[in-house]
Protein backbone atom coordinates (compact mmCIF):
# COMPACT_ATOMS: atom_id res chain seq x y z
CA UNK A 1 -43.69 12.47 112.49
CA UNK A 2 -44.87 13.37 108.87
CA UNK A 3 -41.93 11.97 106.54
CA UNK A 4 -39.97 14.56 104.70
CA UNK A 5 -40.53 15.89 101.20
CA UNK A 6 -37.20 16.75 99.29
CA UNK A 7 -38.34 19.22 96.07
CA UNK A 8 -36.54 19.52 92.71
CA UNK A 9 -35.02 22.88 92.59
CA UNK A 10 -35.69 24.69 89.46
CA UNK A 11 -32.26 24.44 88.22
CA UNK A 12 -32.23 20.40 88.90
CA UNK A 13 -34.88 19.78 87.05
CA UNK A 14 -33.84 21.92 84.22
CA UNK A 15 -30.65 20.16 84.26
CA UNK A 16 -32.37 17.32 84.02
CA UNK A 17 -35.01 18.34 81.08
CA UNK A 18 -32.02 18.93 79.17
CA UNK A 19 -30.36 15.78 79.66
CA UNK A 20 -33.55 13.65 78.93
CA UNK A 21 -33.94 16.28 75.18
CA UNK A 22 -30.38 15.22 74.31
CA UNK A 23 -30.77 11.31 74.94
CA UNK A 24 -33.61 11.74 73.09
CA UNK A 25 -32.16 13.68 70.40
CA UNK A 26 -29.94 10.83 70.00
CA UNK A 27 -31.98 8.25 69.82
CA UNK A 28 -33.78 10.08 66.49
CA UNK A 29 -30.73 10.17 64.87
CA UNK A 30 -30.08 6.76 65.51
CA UNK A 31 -33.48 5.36 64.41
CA UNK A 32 -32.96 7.50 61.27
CA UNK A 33 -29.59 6.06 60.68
CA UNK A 34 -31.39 2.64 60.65
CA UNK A 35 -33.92 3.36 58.13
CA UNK A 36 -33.78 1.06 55.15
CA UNK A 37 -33.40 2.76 51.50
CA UNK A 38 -35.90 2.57 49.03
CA UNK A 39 -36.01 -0.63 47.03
CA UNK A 40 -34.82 0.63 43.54
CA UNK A 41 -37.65 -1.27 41.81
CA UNK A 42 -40.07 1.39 43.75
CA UNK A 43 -40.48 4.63 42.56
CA UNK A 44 -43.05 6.49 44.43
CA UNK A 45 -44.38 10.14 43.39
CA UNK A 46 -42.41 11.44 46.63
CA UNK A 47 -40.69 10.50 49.76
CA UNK A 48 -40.44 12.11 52.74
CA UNK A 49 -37.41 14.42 52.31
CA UNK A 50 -37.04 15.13 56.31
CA UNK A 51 -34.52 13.34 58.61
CA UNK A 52 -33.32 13.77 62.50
CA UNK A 53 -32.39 17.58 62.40
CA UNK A 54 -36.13 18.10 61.25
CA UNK A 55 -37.65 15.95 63.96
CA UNK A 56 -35.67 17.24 66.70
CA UNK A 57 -36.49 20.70 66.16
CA UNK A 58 -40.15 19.87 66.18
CA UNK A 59 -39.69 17.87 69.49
CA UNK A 60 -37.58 20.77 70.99
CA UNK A 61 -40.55 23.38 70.23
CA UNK A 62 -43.36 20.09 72.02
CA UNK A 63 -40.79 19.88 74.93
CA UNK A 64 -40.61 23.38 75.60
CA UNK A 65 -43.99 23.79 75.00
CA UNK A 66 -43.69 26.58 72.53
CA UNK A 67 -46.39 25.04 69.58
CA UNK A 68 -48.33 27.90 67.82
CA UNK A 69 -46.82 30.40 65.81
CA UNK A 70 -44.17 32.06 67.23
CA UNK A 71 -39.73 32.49 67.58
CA UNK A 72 -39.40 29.79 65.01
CA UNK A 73 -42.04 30.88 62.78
CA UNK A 74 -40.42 34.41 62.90
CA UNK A 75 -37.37 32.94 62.36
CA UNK A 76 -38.17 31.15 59.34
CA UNK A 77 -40.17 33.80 57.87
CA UNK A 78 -36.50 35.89 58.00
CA UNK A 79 -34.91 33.38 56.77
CA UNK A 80 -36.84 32.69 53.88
CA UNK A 81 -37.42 36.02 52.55
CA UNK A 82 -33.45 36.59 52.73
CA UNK A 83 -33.54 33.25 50.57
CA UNK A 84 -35.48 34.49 47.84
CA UNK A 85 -34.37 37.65 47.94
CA UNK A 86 -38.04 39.44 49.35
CA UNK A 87 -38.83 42.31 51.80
CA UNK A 88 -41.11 40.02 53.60
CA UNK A 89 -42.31 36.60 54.31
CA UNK A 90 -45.54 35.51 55.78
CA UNK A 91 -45.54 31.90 56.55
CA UNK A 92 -49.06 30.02 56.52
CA UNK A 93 -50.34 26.60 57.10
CA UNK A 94 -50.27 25.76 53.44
CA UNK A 95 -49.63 26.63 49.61
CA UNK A 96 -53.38 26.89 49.05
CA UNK A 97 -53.81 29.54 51.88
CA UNK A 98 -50.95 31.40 51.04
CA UNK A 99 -53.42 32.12 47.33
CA UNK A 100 -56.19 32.38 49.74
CA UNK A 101 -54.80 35.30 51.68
CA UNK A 102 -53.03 36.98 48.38
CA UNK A 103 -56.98 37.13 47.14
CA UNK A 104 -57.83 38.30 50.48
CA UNK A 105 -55.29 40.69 50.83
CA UNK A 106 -55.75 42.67 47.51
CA UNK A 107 -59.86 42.56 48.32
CA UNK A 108 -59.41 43.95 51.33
CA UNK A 109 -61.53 47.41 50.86
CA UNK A 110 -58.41 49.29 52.30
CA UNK A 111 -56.36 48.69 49.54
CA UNK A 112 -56.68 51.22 46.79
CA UNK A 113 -57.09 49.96 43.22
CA UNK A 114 -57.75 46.77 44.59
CA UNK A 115 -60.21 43.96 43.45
CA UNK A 116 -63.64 44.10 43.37
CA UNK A 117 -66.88 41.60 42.65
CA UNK A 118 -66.72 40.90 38.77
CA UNK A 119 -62.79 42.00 38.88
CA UNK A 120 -61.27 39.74 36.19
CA UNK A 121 -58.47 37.75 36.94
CA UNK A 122 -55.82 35.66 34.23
CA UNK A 123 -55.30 32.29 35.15
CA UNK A 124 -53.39 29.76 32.54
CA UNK A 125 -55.64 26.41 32.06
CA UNK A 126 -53.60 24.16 33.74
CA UNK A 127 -52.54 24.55 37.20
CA UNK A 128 -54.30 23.31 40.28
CA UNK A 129 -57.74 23.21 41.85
CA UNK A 130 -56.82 26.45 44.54
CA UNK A 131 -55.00 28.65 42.38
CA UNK A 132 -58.31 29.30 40.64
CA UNK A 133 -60.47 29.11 43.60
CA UNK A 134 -59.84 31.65 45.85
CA UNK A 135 -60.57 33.88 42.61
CA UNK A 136 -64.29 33.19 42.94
CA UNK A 137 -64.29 33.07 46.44
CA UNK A 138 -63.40 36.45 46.55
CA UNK A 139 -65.89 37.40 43.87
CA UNK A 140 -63.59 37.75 40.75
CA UNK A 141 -63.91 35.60 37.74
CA UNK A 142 -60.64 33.56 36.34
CA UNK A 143 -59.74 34.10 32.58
CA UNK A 144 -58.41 30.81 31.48
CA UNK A 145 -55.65 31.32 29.46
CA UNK A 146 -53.57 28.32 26.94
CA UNK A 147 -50.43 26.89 27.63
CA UNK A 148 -47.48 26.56 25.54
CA UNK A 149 -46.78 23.06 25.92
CA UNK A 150 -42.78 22.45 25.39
CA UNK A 151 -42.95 24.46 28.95
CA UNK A 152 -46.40 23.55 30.46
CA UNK A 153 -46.77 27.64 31.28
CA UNK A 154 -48.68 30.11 29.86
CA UNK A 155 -47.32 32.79 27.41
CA UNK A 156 -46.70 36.13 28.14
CA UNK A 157 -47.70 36.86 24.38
CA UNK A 158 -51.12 35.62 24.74
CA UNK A 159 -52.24 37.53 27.29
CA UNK A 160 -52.94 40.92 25.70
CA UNK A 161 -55.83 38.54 24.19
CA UNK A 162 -56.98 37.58 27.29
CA UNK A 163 -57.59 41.56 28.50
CA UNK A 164 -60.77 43.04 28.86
CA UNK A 165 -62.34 46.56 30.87
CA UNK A 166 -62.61 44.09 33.86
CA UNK A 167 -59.10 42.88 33.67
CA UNK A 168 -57.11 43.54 37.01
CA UNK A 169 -54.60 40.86 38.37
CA UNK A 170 -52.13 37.87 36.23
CA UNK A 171 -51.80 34.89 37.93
CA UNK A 172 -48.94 33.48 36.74
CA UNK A 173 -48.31 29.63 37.76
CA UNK A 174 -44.54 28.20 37.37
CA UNK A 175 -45.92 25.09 37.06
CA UNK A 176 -44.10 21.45 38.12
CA UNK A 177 -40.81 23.59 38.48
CA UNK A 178 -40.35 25.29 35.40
CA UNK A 179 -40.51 28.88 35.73
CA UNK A 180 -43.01 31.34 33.62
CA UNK A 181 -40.82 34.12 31.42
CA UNK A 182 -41.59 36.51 33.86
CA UNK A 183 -39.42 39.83 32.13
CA UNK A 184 -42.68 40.30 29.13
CA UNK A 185 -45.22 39.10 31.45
CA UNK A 186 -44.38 41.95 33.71
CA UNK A 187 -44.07 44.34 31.05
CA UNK A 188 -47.66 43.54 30.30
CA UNK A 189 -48.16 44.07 34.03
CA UNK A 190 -46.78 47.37 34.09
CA UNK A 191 -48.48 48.79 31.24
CA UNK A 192 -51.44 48.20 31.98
CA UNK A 193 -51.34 48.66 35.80
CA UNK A 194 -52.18 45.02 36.86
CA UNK A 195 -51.44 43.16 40.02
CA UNK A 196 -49.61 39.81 39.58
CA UNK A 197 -49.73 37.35 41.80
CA UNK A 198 -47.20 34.30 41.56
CA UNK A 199 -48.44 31.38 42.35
CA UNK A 200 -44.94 29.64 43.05
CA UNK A 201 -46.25 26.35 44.99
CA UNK A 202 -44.33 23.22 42.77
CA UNK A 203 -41.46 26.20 41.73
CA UNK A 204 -39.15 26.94 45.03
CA UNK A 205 -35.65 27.68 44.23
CA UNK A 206 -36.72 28.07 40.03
CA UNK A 207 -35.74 31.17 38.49
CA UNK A 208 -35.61 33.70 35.27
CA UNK A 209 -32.51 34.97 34.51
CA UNK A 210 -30.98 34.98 37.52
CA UNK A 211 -34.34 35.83 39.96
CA UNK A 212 -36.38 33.56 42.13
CA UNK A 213 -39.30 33.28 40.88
CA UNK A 214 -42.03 34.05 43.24
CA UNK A 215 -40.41 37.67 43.84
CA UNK A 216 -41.07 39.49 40.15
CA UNK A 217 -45.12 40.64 41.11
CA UNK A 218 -46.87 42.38 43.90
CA UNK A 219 -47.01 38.83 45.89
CA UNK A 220 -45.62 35.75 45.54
CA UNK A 221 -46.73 31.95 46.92
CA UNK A 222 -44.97 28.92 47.86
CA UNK A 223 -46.16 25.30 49.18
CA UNK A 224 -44.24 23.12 51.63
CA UNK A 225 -46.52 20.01 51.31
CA UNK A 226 -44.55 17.12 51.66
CA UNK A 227 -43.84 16.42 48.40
CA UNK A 228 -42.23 19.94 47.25
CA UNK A 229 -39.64 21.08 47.07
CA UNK A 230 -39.04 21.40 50.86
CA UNK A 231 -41.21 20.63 53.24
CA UNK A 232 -42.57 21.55 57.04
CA UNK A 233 -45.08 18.74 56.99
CA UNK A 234 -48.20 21.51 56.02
CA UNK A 235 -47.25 24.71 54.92
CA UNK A 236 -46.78 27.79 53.05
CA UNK A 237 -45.35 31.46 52.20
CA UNK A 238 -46.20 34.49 50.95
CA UNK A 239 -43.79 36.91 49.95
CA UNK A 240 -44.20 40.27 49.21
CA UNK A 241 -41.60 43.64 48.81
CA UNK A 242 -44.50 46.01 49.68
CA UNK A 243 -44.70 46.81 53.11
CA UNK A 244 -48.53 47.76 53.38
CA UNK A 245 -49.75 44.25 51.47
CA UNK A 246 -47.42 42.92 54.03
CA UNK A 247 -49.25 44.51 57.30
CA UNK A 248 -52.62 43.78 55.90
CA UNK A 249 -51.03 39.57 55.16
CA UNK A 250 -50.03 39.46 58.83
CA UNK A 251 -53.41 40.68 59.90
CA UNK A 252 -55.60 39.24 57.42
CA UNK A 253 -54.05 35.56 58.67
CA UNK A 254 -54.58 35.90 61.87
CA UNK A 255 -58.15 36.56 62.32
CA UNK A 256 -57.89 40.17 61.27
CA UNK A 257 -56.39 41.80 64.52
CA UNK A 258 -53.93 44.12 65.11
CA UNK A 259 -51.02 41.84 67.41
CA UNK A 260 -48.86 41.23 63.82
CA UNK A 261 -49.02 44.30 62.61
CA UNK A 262 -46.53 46.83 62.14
CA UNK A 263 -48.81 50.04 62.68
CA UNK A 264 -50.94 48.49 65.62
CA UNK A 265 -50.01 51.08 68.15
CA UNK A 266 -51.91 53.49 65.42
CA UNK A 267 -55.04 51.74 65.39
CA UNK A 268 -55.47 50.98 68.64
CA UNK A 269 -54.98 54.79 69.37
CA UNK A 270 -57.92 55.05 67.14
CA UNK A 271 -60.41 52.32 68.86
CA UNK A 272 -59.49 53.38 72.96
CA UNK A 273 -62.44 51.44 74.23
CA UNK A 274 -61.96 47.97 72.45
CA UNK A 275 -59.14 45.31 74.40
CA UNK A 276 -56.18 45.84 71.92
CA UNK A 277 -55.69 41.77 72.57
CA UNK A 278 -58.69 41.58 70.72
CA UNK A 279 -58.88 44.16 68.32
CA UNK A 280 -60.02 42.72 65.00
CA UNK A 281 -59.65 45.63 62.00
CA UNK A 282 -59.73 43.01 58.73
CA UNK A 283 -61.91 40.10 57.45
CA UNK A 284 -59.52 37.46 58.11
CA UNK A 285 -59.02 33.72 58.72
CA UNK A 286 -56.89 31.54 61.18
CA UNK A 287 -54.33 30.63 58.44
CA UNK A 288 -51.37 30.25 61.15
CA UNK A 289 -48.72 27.72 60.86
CA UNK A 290 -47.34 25.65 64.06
CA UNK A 291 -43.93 26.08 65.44
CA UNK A 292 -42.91 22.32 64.58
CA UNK A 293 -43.72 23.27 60.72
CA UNK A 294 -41.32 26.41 61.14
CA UNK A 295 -38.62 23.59 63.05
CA UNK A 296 -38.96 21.22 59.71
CA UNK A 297 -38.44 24.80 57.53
CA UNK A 298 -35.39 26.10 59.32
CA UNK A 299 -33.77 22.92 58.64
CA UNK A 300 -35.03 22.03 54.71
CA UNK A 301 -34.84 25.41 53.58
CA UNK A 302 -30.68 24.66 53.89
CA UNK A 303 -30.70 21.67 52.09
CA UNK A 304 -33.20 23.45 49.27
CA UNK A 305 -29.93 24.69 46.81
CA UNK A 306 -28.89 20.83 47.36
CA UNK A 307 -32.34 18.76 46.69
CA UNK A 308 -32.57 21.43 43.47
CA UNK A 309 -29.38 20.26 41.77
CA UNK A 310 -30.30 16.38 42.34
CA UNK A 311 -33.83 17.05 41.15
CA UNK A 312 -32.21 18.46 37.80
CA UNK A 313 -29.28 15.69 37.77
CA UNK A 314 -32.27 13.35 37.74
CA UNK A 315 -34.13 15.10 34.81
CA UNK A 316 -30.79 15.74 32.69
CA UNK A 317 -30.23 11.79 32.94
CA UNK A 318 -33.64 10.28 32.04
CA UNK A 319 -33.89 13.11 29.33
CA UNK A 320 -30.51 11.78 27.78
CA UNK A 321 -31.30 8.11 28.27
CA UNK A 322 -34.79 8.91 26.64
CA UNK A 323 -33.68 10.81 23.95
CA UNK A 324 -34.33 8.35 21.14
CA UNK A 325 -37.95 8.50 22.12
CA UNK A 326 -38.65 11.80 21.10
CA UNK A 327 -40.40 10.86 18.10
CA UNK A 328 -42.64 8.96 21.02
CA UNK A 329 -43.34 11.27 23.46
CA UNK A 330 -42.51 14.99 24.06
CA UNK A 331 -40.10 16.08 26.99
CA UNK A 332 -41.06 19.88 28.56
CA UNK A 333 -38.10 22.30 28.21
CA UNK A 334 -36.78 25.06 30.20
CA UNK A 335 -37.85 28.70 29.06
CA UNK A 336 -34.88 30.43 27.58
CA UNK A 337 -33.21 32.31 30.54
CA UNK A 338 -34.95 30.07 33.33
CA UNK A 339 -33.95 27.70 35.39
CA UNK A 340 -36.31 24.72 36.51
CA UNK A 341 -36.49 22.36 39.46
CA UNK A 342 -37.98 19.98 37.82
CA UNK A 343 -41.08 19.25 40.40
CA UNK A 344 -41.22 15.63 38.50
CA UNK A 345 -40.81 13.87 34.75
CA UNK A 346 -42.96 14.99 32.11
CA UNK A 347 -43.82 12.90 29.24
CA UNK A 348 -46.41 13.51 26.90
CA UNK A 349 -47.42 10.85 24.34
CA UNK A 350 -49.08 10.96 20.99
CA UNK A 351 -52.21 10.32 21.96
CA UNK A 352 -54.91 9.87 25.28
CA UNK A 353 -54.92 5.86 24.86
CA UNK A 354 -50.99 6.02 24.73
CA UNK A 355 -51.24 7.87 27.83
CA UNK A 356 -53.09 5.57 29.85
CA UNK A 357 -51.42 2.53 28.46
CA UNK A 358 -48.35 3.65 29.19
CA UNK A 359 -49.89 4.58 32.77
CA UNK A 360 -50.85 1.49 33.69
CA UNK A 361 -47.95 -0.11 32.60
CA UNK A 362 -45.08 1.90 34.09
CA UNK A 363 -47.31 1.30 37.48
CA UNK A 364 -47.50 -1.82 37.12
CA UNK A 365 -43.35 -1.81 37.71
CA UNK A 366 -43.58 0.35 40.62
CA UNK A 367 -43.26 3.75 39.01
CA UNK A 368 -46.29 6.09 40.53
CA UNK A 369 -47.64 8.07 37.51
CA UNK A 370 -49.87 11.54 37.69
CA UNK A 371 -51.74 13.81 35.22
CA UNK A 372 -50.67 16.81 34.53
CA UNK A 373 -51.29 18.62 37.47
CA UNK A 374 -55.30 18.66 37.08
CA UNK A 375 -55.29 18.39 33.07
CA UNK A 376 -57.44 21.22 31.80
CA UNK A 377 -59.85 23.18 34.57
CA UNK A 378 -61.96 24.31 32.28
CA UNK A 379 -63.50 20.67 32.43
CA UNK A 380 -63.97 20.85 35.53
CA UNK A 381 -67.04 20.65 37.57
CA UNK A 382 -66.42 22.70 39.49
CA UNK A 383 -64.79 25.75 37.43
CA UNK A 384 -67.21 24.76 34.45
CA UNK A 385 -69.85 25.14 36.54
CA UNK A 386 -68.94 28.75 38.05
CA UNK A 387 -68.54 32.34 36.74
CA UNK A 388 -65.47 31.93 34.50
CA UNK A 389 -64.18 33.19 30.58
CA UNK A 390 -62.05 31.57 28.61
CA UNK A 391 -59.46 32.65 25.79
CA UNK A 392 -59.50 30.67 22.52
CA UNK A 393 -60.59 26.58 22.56
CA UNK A 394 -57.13 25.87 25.21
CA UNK A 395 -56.37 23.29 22.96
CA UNK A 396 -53.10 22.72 24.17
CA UNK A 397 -54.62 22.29 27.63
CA UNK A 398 -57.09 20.11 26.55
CA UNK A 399 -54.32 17.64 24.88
CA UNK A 400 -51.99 18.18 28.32
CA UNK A 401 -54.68 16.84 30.32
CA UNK A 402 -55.32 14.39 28.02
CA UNK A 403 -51.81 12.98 26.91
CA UNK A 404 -49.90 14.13 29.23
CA UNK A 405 -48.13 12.26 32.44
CA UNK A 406 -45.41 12.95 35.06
CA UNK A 407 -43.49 10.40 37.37
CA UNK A 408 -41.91 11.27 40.78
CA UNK A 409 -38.47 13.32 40.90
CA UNK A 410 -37.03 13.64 44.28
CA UNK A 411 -33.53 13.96 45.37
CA UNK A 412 -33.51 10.59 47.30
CA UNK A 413 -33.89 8.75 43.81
CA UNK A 414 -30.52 6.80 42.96
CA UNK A 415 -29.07 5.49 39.95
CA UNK A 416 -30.88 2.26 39.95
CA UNK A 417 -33.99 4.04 40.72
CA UNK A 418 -33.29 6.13 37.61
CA UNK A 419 -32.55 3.10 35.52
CA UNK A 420 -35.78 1.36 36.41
CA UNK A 421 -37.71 4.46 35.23
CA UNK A 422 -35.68 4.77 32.16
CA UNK A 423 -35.97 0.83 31.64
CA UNK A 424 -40.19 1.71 32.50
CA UNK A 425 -40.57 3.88 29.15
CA UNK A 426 -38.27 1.83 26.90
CA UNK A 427 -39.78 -1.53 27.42
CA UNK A 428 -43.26 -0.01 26.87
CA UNK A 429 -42.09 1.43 23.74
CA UNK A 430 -39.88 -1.56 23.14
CA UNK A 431 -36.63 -0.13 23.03
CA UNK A 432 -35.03 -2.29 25.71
């Protein structure tokens, strides 16, 4: 006699799933329970910010089997735009994509006034390596613009310098969490029928007089790389109020087809004999993000108000304790009316041999120093070497890059961490 087989009934085994997802559940929260803290004479640039809620929801969407974009990605995308206060949100796999696809989008031949080859596009100095480059992969050339350096931004007054026949998009940068004075810039805007793009990437949860920042121009980016201001491992956002940039973002990030968009039932009408599962209407990329990003955004993006006000405790106390040092180095301020969330510590010395002394020795104790940002691009190889203007000599971003530094500022730093940055800069200046 063949022996008997006894099968699983569906509802068993589901049972069963979902016993196995909540032991396992709990045993996350328990290994991050055991984690040890930081050592307070270690001070890196950035820790990861992300805990059990975060990891769970990225093994619930592996378990289920649900990894490309989808529910969760939706769901975020809601959720964010309600945050900052936009129409819509179009999440991405990163910061840098999300100004890939604003370039992309206003290229795009459908959109009227939009930019061209040769376009012109204003760009402050000092910012990072892909705000600027999508510009000239698109065919535009970035103005480079100075900085006012008490706020590392550039200044809406400069601009109507920086304007020429081929002027048609500001991109602002709120750069290292301090956010641009938005209210002139857009005036600017406005009057002479520009697009603005923010780029928004180190600013999440920064704004001018009472607005996130991100939301004031035609588009608006953010970064969730580990080390912003939230995170979902890789990631990014694009926010937008107008609903045809919007249609064309969806598209435009997903290989160009029609499955995202609002009006595809329209334009498949209009192409009968082509598979509408593969109906490609746009130029686009595969910019998606995964499901387990969208998890690790669900659950940072309530915790964002929260990390904000430590990252600004931590600024308002090694300001104070530094204070005496002003005639040492100079400490960025807030524009009047914003608010910053202070992406790190900003110190810039007297002079570029200052800068690296002081480098080397506050690494020396453990405290991770950067540049600012990328220092000035126009030095760069490879902006120097490509179609680009600039406006004036950018001497300010010439002495950023040159004198400036920032250490790490993350809400996970305590007290003693503070101390041990504070006790960093005095001892180098000997001020113990």
């Amino acid at each position: 006699m063949p022996e008997t087989v006894t099968l699983t009934s569906p509802l068993q085994s589901a049972e069963r799933q979902a016993e196995i997802r909540s032991q396992v559940a709990g045993l996350v929260s328990e290994y991050f329970d055991l984690m040890p803290q930081m050592p307070a004479d270690e001070c890196p640039l950035s820790v990861p910010l992300y805990g059990a809620d975060e990891v769970n929801g990225a093994l619930d969407s592996l378990l289920t089997q649900n990894i490309t974009m989808g529910a969760k990605v939706r769901q975020f995308e809601k959720a964010f735009a309600e945050h900052v206060g936009s129409r819509h949100a179009v999440m991405v796999n990163s910061g840098s994509s999300a100004n890939l696809l604003a370039l992309a989008v206003l290229s795009d031949p459908s959109v009227p006034g939009g930019l061209r080859p040769g376009d012109e596009v204003i760009v402050p100095a000092v910012t990072w390596s892909t705000t600027l480059a999508p510009i000239l992969q698109h065919g535009c050339v970035p103005v480079l613009v100075d900085i006012d350096p008490k706020t590392l931004n550039l200044r809406p007054e400069d601009l109507e310098a920086a304007l020429s026949p081929k002027t048609r998009a500001i991109m602002p940068v709120h750069l290292l969490g301090n956010p641009v004075a938005m209210g002139p810039l857009m005036e600017l805007a406005e009057r002479h029928d520009l697009w603005v793009v923010e780029d928004t990437c180190e600013s999440l949860g920064s704004t001018f007089e009472g607005r996130a920042v991100g939301t004031f121009g035609d588009m608006g980016t953010y970064s969730f790389f580990f080390s912003h201001h939230i995170t979902t491992i890789e990631g990014g956002m694009l926010v937008t109020d107008d609903d045809r940039l919007a249609d064309l973002a969806r598209s435009i990030r997903a290989h160009g087809w029609t499955r995202d968009m609002a009006q595809r039932d329209k334009l498949e009408a209009a192409n009968p004999s082509i598979d509408p599962r593969f109906l490609f209407v746009h130029v686009g990329y595969n910019l998606r993000p995964m499901e387990i990003s969208a998890a690790f955004g669900l659950v940072q993006l309530q915790r964002l108000e929260e990390f904000n006000e430590q990252r600004r405790a931590n600024v308002a106390y090694l300001a104070a304790a530094l204070d005496d040092l002003r005639d040492e180095i100079a400490l960025v301020t807030e524009q009047p009316g914003g608010r910053s969330t202070w992406f790190g510590f900003t110190a810039i010395t007297k002079d570029s041999s200052t800068r690296l002394a002081l480098s080397e020795h506050l690494e020396s104790r453990g405290i991770a120093t950067r540049p600012i940002v990328a220092g000035n691009l126009a030095v760069q190889p490879a902006f120097r070497d490509n179609p680009h203007r600039l406006v004036g000599d950018l001497a300010n971003a010439t002495a950023v890059g040159e004198r400036g530094l920032f250490v790490g500022n993350h809400p996970n730093l305590t007290p003693a961490h503070l101390d041990h940055i504070v006790a960093g800069f005095r001892s180098f200046f000997d001020r113990a």
